[in-house]
C-alpha atoms as a PDB file:
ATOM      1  CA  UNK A   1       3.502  18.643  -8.660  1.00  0.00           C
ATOM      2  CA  UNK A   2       0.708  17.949 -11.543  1.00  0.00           C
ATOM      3  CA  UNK A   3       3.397  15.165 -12.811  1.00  0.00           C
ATOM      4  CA  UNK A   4       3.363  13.082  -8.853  1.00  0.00           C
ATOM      5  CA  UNK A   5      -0.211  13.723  -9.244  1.00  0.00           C
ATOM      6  CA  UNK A   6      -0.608  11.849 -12.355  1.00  0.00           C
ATOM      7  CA  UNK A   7       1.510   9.370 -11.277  1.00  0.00           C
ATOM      8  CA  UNK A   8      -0.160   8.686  -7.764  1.00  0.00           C
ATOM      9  CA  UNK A   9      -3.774   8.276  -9.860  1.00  0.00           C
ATOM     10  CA  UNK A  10      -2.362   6.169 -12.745  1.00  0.00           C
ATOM     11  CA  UNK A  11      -0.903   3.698  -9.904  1.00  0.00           C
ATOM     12  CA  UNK A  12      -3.692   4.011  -7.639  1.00  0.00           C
ATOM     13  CA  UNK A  13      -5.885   2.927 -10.856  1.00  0.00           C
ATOM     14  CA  UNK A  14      -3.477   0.056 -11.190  1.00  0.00           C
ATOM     15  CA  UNK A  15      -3.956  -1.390  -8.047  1.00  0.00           C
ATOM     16  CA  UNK A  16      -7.495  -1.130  -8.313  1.00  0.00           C
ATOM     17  CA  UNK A  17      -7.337  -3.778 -11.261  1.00  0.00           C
ATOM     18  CA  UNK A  18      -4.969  -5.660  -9.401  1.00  0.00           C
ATOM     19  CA  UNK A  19      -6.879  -5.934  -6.413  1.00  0.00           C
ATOM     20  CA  UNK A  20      -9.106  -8.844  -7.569  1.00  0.00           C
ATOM     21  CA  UNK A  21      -6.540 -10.834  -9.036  1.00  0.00           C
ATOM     22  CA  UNK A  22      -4.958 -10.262  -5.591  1.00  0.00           C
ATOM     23  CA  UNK A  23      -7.531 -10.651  -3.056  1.00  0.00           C
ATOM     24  CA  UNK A  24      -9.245 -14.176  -3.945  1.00  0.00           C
ATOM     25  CA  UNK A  25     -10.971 -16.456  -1.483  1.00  0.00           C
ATOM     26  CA  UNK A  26      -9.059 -20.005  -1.343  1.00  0.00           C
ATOM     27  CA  UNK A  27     -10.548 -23.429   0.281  1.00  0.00           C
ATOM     28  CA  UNK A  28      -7.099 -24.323   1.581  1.00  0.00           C
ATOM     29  CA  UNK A  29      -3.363 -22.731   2.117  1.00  0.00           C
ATOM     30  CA  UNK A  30      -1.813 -24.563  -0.572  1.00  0.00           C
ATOM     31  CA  UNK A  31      -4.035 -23.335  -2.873  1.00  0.00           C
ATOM     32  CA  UNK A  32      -3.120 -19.526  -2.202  1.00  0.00           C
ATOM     33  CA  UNK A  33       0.775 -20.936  -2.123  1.00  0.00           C
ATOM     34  CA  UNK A  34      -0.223 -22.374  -5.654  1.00  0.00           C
ATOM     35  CA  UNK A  35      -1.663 -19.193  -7.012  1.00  0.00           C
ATOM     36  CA  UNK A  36       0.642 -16.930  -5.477  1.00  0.00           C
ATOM     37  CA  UNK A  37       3.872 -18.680  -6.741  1.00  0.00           C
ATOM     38  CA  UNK A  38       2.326 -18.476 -10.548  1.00  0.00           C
ATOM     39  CA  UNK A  39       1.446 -15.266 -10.533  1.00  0.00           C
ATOM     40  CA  UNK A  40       4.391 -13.728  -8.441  1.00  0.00           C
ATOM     41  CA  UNK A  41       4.951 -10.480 -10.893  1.00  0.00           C
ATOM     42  CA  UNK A  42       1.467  -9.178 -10.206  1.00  0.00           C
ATOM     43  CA  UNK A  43       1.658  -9.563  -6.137  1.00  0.00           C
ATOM     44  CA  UNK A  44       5.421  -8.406  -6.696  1.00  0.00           C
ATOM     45  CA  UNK A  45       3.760  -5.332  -8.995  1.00  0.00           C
ATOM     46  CA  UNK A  46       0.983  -4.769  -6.308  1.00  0.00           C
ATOM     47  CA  UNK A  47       3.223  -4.221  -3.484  1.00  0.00           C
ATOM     48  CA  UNK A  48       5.681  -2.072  -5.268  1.00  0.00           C
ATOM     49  CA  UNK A  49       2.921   0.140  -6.077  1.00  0.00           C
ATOM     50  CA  UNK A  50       1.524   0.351  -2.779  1.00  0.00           C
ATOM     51  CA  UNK A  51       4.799   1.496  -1.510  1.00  0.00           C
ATOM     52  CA  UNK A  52       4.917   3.936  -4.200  1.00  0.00           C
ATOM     53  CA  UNK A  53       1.882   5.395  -3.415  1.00  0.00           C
ATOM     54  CA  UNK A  54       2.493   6.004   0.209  1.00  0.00           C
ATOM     55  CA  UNK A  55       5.936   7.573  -0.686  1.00  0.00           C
ATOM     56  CA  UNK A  56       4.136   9.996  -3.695  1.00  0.00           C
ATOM     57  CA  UNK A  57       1.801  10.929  -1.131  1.00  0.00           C
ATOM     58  CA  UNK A  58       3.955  11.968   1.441  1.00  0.00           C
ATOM     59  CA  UNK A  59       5.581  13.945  -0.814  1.00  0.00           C
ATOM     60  CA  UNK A  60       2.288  15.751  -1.723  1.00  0.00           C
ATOM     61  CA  UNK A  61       1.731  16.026   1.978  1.00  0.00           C
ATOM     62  CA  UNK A  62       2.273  19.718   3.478  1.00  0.00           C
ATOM     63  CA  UNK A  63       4.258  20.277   6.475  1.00  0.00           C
ATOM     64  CA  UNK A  64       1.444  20.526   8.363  1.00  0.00           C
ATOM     65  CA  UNK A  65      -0.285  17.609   7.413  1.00  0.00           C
ATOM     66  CA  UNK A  66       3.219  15.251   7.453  1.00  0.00           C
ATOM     67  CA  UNK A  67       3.818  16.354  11.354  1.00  0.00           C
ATOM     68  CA  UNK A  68      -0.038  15.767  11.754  1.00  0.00           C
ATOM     69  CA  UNK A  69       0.786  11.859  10.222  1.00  0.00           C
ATOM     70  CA  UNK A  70       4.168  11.089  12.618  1.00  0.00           C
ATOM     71  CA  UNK A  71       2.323  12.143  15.249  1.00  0.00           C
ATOM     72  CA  UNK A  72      -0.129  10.098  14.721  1.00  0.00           C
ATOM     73  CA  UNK A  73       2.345   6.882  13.424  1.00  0.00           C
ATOM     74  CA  UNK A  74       3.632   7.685  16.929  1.00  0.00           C
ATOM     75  CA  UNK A  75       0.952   7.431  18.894  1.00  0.00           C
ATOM     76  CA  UNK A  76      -0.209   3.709  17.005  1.00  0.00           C
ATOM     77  CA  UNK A  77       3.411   2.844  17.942  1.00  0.00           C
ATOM     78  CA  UNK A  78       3.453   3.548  21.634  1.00  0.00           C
ATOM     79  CA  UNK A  79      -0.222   2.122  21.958  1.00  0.00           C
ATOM     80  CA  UNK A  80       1.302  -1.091  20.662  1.00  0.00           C
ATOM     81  CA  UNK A  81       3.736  -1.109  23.209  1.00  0.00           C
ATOM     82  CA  UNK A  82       1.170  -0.660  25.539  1.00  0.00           C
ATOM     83  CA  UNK A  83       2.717   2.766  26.552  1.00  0.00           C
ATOM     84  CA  UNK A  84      -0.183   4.698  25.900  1.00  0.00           C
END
């Protein structure tokens, strides 16, 4: 447990450096196309963490509070749909 706790902090810390390299303001499309293509790895990097984080957290998620979070996941779906 104190291991995927680690692990969720050291990547969360990661993305926080990331995050300006990532998030930069652009004057035109081609620009971000530009940027993006040459630094691939670290958008590639950012996203795999992301996804690693929500998985760590689920996992550090009690029963309680994971049926709390489809419930909710379900109710964002179905007011999408326009269901709700």
């Amino acid at each position: 447990m104190e291991n995927i706790k680690q692990k969720l902090e050291n990547l969360i810390k990661r993305n926080e450096e990331l995050k300006p390299l990532i998030f930069k303001n652009y004057k035109t499309t081609k620009e971000l196309d530009d940027y993006r293509k040459k630094n691939i790895k670290i958008f590639q990097e950012f996203n795999d963490n992301q996804e690693q984080i929500q998985q760590l957290e689920w996992e550090l998620m009690t029963p309680e509070e994971r049926k709390a979070e489809e419930e909710l996941v379900e109710k964002m779906k179905l007011k999408r749909e326009g269901k709700l």
